[in-house]
Each structure stands twice: as C-alpha cells, then as structure tokens.
PDB file of N, CA and C in Angstrom:
ATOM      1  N   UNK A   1      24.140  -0.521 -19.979  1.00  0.00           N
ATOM      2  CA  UNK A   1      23.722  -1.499 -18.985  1.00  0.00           C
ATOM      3  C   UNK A   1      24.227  -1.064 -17.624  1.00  0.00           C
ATOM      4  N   UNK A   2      23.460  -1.337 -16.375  1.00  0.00           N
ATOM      5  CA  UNK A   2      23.755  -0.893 -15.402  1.00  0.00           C
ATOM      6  C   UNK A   2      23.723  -1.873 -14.409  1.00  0.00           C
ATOM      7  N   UNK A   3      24.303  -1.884 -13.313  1.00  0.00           N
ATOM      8  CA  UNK A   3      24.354  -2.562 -12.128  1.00  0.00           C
ATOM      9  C   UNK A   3      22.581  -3.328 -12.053  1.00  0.00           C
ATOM     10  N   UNK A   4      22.636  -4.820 -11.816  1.00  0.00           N
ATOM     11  CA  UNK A   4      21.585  -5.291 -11.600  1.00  0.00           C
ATOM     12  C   UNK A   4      21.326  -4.826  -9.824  1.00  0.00           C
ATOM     13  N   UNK A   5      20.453  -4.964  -9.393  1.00  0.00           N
ATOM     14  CA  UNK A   5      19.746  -4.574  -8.051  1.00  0.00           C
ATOM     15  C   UNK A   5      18.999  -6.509  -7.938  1.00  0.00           C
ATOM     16  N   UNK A   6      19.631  -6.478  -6.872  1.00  0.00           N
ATOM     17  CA  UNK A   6      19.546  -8.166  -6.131  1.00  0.00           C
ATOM     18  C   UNK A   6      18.146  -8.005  -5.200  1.00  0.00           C
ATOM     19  N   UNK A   7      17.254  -8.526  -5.680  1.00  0.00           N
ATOM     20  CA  UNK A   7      15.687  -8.511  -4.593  1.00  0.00           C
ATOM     21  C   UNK A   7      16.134  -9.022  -3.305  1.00  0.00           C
ATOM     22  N   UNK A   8      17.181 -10.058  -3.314  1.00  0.00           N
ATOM     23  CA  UNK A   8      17.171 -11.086  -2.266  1.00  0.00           C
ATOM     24  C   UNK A   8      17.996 -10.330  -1.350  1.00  0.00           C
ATOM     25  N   UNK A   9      18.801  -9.453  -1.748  1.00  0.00           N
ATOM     26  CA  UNK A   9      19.539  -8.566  -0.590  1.00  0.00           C
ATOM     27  C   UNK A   9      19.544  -7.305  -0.120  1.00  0.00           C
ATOM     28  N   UNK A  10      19.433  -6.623   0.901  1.00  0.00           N
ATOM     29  CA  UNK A  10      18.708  -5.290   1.093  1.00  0.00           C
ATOM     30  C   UNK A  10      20.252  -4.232   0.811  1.00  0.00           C
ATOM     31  N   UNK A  11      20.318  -3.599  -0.437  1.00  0.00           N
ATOM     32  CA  UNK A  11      21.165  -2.527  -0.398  1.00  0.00           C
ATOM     33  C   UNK A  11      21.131  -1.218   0.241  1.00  0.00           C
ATOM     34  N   UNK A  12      22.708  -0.614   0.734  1.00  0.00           N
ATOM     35  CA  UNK A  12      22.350   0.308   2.137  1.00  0.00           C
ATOM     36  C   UNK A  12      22.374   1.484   1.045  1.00  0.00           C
ATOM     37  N   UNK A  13      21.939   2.532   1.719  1.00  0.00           N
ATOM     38  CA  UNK A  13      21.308   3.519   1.009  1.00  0.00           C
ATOM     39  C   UNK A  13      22.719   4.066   0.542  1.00  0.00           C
ATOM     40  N   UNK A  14      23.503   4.120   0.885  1.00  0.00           N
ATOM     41  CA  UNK A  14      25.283   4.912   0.315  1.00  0.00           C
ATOM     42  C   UNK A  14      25.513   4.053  -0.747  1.00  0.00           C
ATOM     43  N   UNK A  15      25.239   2.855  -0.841  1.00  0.00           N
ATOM     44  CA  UNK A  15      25.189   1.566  -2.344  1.00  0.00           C
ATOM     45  C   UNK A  15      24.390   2.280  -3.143  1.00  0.00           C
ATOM     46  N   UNK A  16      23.160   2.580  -2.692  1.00  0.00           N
ATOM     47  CA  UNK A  16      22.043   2.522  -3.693  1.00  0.00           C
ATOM     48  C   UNK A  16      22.006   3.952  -4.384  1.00  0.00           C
ATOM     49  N   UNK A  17      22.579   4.921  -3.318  1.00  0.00           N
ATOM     50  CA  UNK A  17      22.808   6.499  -4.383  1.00  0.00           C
ATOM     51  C   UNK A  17      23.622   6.314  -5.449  1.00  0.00           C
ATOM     52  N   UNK A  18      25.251   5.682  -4.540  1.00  0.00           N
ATOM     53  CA  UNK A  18      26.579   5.533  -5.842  1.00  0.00           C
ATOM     54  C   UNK A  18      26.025   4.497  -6.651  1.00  0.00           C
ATOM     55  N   UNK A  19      25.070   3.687  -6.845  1.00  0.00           N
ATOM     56  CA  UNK A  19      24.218   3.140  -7.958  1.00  0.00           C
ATOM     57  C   UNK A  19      24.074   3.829  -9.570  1.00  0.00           C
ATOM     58  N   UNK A  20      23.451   4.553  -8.662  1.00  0.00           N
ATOM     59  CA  UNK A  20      22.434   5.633  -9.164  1.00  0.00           C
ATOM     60  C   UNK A  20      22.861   6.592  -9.984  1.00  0.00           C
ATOM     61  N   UNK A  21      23.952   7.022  -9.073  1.00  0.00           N
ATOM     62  CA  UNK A  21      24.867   8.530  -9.341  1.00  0.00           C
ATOM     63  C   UNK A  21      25.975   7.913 -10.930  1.00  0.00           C
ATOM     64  N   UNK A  22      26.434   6.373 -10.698  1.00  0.00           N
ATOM     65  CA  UNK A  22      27.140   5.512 -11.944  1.00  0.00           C
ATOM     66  C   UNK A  22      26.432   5.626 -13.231  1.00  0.00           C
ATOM     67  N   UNK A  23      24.870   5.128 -12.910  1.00  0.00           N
ATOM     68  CA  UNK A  23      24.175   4.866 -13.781  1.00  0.00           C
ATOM     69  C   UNK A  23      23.701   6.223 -14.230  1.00  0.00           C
ATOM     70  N   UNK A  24      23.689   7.100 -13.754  1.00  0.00           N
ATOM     71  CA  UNK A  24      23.025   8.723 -14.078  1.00  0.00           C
ATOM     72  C   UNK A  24      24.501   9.202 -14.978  1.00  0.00           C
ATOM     73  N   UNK A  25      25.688   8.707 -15.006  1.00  0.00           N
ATOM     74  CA  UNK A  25      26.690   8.883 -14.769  1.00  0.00           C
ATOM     75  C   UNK A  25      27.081   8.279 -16.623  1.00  0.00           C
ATOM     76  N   UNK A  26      26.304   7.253 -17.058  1.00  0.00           N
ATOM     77  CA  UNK A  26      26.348   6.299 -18.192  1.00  0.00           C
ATOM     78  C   UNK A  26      27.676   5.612 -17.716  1.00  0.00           C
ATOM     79  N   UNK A  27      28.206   5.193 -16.437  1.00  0.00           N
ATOM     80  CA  UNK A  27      29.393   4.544 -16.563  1.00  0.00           C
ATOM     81  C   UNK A  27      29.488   3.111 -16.651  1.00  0.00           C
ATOM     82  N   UNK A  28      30.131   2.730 -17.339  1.00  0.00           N
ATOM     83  CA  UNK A  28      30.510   1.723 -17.841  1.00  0.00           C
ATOM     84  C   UNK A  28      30.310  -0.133 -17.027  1.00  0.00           C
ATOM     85  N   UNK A  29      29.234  -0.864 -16.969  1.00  0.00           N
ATOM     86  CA  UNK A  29      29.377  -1.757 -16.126  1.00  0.00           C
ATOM     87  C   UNK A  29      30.256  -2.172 -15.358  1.00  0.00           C
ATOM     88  N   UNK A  30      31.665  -2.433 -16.223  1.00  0.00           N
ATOM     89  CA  UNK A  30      32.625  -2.996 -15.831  1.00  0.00           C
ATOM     90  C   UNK A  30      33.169  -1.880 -14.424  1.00  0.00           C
ATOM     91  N   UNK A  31      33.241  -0.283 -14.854  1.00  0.00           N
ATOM     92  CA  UNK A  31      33.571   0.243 -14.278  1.00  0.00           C
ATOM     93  C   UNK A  31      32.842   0.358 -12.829  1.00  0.00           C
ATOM     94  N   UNK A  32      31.620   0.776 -13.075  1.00  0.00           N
ATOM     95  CA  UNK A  32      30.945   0.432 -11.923  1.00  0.00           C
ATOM     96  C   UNK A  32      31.265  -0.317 -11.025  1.00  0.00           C
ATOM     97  N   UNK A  33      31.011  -1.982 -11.237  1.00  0.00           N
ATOM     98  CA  UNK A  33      31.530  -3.074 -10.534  1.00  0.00           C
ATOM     99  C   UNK A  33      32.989  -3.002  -9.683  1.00  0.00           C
ATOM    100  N   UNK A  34      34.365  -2.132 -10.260  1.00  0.00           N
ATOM    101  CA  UNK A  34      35.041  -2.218 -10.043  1.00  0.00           C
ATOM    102  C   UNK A  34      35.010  -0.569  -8.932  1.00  0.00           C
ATOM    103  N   UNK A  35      34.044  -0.017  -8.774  1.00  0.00           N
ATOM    104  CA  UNK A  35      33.992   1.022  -8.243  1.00  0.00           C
ATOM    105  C   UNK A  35      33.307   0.644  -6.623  1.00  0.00           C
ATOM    106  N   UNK A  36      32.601   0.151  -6.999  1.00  0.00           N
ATOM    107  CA  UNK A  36      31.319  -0.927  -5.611  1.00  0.00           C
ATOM    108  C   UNK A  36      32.883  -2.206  -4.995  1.00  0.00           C
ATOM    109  N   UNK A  37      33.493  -2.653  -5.648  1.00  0.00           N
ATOM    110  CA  UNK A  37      34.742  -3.395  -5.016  1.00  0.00           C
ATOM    111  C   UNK A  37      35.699  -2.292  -4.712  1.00  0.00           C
ATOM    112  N   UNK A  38      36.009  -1.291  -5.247  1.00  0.00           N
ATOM    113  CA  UNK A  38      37.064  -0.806  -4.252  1.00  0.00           C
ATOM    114  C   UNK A  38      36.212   0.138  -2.853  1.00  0.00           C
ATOM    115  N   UNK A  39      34.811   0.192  -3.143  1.00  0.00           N
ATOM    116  CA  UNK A  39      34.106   0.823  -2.130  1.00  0.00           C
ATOM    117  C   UNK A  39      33.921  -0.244  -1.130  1.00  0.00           C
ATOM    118  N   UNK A  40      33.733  -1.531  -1.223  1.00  0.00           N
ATOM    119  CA  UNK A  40      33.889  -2.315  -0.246  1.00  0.00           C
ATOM    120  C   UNK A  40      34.794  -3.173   0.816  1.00  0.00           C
ATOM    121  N   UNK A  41      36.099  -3.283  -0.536  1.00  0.00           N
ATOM    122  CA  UNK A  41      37.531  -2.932   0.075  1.00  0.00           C
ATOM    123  C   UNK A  41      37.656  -1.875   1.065  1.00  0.00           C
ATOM    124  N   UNK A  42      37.491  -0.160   0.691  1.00  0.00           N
ATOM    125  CA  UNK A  42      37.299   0.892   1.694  1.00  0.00           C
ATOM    126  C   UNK A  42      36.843   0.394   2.765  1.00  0.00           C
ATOM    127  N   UNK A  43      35.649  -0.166   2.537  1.00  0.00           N
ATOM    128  CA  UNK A  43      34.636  -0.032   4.180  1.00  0.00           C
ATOM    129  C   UNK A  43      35.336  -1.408   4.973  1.00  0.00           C
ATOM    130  N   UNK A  44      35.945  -2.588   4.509  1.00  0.00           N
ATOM    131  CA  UNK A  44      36.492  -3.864   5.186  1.00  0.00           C
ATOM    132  C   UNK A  44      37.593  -3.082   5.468  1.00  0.00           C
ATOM    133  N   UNK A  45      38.713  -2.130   5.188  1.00  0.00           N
ATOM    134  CA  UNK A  45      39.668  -1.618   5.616  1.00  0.00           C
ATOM    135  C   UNK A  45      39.439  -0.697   7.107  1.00  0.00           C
ATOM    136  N   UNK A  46      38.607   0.248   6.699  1.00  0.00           N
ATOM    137  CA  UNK A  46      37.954   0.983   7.466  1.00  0.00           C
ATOM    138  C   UNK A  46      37.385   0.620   8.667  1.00  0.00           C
ATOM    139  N   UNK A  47      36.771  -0.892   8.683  1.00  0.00           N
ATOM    140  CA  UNK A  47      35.777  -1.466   9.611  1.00  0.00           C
ATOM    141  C   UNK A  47      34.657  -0.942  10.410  1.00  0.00           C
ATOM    142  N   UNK A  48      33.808   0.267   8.526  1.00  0.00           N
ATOM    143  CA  UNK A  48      32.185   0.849   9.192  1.00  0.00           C
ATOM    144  C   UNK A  48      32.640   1.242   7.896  1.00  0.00           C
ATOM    145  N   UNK A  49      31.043   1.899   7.960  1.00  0.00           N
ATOM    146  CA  UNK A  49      30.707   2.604   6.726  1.00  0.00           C
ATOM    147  C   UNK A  49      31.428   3.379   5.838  1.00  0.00           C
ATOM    148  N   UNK A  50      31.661   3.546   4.696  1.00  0.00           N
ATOM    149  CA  UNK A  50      32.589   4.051   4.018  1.00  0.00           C
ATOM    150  C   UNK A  50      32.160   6.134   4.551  1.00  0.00           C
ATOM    151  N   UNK A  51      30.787   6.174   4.435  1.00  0.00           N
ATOM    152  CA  UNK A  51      30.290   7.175   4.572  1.00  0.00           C
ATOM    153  C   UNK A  51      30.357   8.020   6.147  1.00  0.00           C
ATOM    154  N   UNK A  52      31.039   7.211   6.815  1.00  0.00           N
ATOM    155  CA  UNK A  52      31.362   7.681   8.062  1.00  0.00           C
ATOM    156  C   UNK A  52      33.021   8.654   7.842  1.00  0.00           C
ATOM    157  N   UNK A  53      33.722   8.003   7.169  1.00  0.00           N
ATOM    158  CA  UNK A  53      35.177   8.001   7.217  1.00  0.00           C
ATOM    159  C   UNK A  53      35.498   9.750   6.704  1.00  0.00           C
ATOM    160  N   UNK A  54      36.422  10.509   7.771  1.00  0.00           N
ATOM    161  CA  UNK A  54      37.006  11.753   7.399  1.00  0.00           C
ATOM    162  C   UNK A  54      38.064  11.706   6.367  1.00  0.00           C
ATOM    163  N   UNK A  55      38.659  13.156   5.879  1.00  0.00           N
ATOM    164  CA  UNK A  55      39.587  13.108   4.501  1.00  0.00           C
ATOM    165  C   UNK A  55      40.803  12.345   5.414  1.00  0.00           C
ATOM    166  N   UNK A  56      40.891  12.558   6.320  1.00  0.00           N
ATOM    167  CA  UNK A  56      41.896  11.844   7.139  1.00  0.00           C
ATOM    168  C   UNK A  56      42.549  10.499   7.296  1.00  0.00           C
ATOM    169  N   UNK A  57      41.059   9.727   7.116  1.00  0.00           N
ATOM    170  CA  UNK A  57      41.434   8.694   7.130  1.00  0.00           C
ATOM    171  C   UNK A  57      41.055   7.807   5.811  1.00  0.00           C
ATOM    172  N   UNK A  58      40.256   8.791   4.541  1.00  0.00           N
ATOM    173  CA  UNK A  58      40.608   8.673   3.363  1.00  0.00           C
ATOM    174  C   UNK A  58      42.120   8.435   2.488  1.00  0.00           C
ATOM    175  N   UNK A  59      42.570   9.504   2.974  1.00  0.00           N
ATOM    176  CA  UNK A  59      43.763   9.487   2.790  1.00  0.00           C
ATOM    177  C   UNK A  59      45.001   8.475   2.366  1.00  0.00           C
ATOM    178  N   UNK A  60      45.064   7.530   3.153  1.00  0.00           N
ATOM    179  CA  UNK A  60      46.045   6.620   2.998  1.00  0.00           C
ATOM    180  C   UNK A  60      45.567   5.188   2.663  1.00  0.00           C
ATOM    181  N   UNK A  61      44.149   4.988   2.497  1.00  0.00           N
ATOM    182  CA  UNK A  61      43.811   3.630   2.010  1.00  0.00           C
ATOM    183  C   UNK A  61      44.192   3.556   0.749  1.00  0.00           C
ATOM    184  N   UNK A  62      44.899   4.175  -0.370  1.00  0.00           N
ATOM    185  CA  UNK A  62      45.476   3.425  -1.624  1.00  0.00           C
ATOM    186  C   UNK A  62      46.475   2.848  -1.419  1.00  0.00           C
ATOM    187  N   UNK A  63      47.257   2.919  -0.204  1.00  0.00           N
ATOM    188  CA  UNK A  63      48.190   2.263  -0.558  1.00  0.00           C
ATOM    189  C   UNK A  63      48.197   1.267   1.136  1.00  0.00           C
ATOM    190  N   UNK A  64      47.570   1.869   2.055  1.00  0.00           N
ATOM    191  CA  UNK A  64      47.667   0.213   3.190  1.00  0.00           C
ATOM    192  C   UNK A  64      47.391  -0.471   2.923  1.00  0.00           C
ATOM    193  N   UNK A  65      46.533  -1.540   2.640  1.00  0.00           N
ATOM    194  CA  UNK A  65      46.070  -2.982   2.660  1.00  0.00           C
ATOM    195  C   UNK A  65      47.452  -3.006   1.692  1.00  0.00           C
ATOM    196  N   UNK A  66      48.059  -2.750   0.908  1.00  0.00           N
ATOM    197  CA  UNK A  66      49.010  -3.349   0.425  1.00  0.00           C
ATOM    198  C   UNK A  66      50.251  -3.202   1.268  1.00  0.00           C
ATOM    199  N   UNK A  67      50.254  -2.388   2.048  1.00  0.00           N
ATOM    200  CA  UNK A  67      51.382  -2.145   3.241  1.00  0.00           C
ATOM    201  C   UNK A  67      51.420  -2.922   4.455  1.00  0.00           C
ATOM    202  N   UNK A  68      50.089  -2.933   4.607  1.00  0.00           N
ATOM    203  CA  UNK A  68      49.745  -3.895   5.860  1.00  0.00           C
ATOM    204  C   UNK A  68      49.614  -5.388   5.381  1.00  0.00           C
ATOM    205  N   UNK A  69      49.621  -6.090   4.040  1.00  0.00           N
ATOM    206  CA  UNK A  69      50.111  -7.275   3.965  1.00  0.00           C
ATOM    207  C   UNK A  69      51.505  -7.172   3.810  1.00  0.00           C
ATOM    208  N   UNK A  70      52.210  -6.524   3.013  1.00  0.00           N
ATOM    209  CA  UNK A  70      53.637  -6.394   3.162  1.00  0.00           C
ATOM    210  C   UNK A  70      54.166  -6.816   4.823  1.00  0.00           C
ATOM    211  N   UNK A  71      53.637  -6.195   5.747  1.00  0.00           N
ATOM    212  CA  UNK A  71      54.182  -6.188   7.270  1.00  0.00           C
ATOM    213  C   UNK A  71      54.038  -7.606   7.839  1.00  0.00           C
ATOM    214  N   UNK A  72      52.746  -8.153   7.460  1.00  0.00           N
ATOM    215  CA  UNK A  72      52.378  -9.257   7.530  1.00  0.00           C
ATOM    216  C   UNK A  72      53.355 -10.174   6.515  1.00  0.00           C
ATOM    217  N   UNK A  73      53.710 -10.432   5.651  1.00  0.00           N
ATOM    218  CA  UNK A  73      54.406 -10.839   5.041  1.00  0.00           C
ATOM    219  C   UNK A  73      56.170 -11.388   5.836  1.00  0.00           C
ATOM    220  N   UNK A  74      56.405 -10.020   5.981  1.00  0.00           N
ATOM    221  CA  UNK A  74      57.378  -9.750   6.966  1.00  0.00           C
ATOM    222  C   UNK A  74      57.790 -10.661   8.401  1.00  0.00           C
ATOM    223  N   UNK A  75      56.679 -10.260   9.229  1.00  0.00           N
ATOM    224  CA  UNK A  75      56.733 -11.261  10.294  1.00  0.00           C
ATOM    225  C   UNK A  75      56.203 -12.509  10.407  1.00  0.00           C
ATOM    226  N   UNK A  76      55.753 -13.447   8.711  1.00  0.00           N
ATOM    227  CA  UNK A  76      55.025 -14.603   9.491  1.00  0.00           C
ATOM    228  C   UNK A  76      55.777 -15.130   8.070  1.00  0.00           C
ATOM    229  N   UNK A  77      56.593 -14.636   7.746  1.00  0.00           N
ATOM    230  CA  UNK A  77      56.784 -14.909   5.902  1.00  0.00           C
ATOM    231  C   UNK A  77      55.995 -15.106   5.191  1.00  0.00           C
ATOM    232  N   UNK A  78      56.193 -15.599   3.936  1.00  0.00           N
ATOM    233  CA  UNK A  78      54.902 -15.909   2.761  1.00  0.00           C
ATOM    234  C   UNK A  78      54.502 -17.140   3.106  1.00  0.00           C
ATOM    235  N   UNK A  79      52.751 -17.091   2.577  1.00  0.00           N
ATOM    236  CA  UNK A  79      52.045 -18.385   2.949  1.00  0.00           C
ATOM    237  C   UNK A  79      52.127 -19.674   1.857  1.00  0.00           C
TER     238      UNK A  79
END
C-alpha cells in the first residue's frame, strides 16, 4: 500500500517524485508517512523548499529544532 494522493490538494513536484521514488521503493506505508513528516519538519525548519537547501545546511537539522527548543526552554522556562 502506498501513500494516498489527495485530489483536493495540489502536491509540489519534490512530494510527488519522493512519492514515487517510496512507492517504486515497496516502502512501507508507515515508513513513508514518517519520511514526508520529517521532510516537512526539514522544510518548516529551513523556511523554503527542502530542495533548495545545500549539504551545509543539511547538516545540522537532526539535531536543532531539538536545540533550539532547548534554548527556548531556557530563557522563557517550560510552558
């Protein structure tokens, strides 16, 4: 089983290859899903296209958003 494709929403073509490339791929729904969320995590971190981003600034998104709430944490304490 593979990623359903939503009529009602227009997927951008970097969605619709790594779709493709999963499903060409036989990977695993679950996995998929969890592949399209950390790709969208990427691009909300990033703030643009995942497909824009150099190894550069690949690089260190496994571990900021958890660093950068840590900091946040820090100066406003826990919510």
């Amino acid at each position: 089983m593979e990623l359903s494709m939503s009529d009602t929403k227009p997927v951008s073509p970097l969605r619709q290859r790594m779709i493709e490339d999963m499903a060409a791929r036989k990977l695993n729904p679950h996995t998929q899903r969890s592949h399209i969320s950390s790709c969208k995590r990427f691009a909300a971190w990033l703030k643009r296209s995942p497909d824009t981003a150099t190894p550069d600034e690949v690089r260190p998104f496994p571990t900021a958003p958890r660093r950068e709430r840590s900091e946040r944490l820090k100066q406003n304490g826990p919510s």
